[in-house]
C-alpha atoms as a PDB file:
ATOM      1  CA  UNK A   1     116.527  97.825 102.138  1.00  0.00           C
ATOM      2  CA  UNK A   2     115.858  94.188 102.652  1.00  0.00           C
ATOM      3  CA  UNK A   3     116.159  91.174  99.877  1.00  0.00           C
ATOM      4  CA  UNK A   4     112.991  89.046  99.156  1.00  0.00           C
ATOM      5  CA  UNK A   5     114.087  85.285  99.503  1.00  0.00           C
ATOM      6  CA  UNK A   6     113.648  83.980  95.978  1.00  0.00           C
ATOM      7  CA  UNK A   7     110.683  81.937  95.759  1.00  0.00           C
ATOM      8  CA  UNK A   8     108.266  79.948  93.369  1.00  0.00           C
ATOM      9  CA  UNK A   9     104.136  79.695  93.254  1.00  0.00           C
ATOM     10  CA  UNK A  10     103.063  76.112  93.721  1.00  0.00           C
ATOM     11  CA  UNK A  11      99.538  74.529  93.876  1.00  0.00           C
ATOM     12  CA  UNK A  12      98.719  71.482  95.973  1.00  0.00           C
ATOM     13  CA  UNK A  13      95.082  70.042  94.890  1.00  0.00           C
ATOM     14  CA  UNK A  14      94.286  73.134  93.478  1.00  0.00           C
ATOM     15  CA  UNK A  15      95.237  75.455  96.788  1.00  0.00           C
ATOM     16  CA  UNK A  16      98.406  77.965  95.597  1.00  0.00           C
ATOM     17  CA  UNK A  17     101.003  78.511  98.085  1.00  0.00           C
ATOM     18  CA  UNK A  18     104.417  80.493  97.811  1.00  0.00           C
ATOM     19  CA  UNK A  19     107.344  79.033  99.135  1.00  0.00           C
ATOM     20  CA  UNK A  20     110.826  79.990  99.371  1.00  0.00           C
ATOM     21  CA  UNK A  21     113.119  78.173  96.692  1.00  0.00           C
ATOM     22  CA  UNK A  22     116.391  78.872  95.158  1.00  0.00           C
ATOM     23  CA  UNK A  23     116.108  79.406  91.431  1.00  0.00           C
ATOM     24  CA  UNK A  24     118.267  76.301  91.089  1.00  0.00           C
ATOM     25  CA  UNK A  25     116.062  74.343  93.190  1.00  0.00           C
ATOM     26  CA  UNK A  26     112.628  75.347  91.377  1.00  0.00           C
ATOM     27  CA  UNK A  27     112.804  72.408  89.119  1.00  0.00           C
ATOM     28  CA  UNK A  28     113.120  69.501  91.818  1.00  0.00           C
ATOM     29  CA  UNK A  29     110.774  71.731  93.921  1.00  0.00           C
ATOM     30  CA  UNK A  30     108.742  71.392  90.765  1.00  0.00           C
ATOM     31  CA  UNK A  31     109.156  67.445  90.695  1.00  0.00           C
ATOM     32  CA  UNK A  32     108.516  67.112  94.142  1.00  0.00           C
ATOM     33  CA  UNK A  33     105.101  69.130  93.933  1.00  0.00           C
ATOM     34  CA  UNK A  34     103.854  67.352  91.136  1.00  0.00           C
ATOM     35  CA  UNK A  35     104.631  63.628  92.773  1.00  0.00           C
ATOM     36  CA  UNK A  36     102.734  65.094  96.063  1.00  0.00           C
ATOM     37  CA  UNK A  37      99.855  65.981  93.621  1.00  0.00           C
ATOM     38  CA  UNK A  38      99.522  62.483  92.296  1.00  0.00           C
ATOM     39  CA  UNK A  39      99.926  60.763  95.256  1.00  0.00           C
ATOM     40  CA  UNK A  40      96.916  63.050  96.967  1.00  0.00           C
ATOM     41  CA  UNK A  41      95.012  62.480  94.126  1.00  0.00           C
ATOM     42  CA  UNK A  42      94.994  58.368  94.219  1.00  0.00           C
ATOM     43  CA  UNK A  43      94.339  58.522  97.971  1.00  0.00           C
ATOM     44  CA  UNK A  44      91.342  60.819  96.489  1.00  0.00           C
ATOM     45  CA  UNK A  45      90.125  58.706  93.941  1.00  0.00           C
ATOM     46  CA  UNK A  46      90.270  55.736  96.174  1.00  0.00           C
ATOM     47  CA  UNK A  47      87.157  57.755  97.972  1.00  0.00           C
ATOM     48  CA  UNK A  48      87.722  55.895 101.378  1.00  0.00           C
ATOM     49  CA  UNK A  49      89.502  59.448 103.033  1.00  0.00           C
ATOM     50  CA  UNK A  50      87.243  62.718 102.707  1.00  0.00           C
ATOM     51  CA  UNK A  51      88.807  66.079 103.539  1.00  0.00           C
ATOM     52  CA  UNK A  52      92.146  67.772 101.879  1.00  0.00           C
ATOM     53  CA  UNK A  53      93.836  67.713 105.640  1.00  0.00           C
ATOM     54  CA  UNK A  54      93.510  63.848 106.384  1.00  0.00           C
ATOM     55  CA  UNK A  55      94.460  63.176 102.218  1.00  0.00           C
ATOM     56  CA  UNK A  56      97.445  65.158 102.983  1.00  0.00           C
ATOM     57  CA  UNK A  57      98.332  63.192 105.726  1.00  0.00           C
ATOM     58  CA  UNK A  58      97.714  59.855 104.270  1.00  0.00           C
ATOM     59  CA  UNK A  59     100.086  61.088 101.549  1.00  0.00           C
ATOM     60  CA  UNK A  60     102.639  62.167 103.905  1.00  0.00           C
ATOM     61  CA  UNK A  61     102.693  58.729 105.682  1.00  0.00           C
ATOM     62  CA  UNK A  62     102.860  56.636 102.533  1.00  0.00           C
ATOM     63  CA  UNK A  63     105.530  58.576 100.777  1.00  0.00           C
ATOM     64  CA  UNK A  64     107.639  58.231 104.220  1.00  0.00           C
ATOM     65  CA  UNK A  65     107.239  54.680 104.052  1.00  0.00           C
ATOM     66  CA  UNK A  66     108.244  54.378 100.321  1.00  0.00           C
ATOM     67  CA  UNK A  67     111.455  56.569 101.587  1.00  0.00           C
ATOM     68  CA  UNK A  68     112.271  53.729 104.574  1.00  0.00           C
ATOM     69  CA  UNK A  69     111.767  51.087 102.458  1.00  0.00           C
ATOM     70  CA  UNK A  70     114.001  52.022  99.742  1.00  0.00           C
ATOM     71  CA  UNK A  71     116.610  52.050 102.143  1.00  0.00           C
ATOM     72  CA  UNK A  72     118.718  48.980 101.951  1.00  0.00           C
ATOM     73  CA  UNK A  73     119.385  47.025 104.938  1.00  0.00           C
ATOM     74  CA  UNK A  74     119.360  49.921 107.872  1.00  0.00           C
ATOM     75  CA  UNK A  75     121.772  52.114 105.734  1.00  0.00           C
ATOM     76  CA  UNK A  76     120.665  54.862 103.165  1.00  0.00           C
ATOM     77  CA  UNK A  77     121.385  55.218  99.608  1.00  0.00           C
ATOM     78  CA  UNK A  78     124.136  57.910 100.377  1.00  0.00           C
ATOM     79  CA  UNK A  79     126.127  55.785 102.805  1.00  0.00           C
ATOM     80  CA  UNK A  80     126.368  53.119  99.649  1.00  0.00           C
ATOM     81  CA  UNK A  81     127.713  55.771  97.354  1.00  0.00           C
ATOM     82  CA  UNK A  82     130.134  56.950  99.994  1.00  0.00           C
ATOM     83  CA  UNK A  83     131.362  53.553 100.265  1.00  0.00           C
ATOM     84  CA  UNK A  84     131.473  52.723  96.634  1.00  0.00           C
ATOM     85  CA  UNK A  85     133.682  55.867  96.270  1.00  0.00           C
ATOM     86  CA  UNK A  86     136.126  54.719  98.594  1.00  0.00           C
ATOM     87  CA  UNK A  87     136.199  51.096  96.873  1.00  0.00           C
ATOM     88  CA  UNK A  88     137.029  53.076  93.977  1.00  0.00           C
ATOM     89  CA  UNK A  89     139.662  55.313  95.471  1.00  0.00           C
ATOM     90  CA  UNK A  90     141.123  52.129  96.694  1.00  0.00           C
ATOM     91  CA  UNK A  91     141.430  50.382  92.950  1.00  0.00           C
ATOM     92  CA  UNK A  92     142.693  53.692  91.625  1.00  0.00           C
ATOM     93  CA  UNK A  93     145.486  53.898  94.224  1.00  0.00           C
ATOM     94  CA  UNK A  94     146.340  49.987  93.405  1.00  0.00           C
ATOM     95  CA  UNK A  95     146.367  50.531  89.709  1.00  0.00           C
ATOM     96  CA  UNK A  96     148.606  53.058  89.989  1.00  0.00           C
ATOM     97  CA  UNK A  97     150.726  51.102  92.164  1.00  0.00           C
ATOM     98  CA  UNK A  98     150.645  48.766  89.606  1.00  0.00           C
ATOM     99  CA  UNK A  99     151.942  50.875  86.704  1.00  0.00           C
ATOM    100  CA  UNK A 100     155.022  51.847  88.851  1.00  0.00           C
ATOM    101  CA  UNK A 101     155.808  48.045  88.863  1.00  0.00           C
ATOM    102  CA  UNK A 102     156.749  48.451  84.759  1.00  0.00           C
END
């Protein structure tokens, strides 16, 4: 007996597709769809690109360079939250140095 991979029903510009998705995922997956559908849709309205493929594409190369560009100087947002964590560890560790000093 084999498990089905839990999975969701999503349309892109009106064509349905199933893809796989953990329950837990299926509202980002959700999110994610619906930001793809907007974006495809002003590249459509625009009316200078004709045909779903090449819209798609479009998309797909403007949402990566929203992504690049929101990184911050070479680095990615997750490198700055790794070292803001460690700042904090580091203030934690010298206020409780602190308190031993009364």
């Amino acid at each position: 007996m084999s498990v089905e991979p839990a999975g969701m029903q999503i349309s892109i510009m009106g064509r349905e597709f199933r893809v796989a998705c953990a329950p837990e995922e299926q509202k980002s997956l959700q999110e994610a769809v619906d930001y793809l559908n907007r974006k495809m849709q002003d590249i459509k309205d625009q009316g200078k690109i004709n045909g779903i493929d090449r819209i798609a594409i479009m998309a797909a190369l403007n949402i990566s360079h929203e992504f690049l560009t929101a990184r911050v100087g070479g680095s990615d947002v997750s490198e700055y939250k790794r070292r803001m964590n460690q700042i904090g560890m580091t203030l934690d560790q010298a206020m409780a140095d602190q308190e031993k000093l009364f």
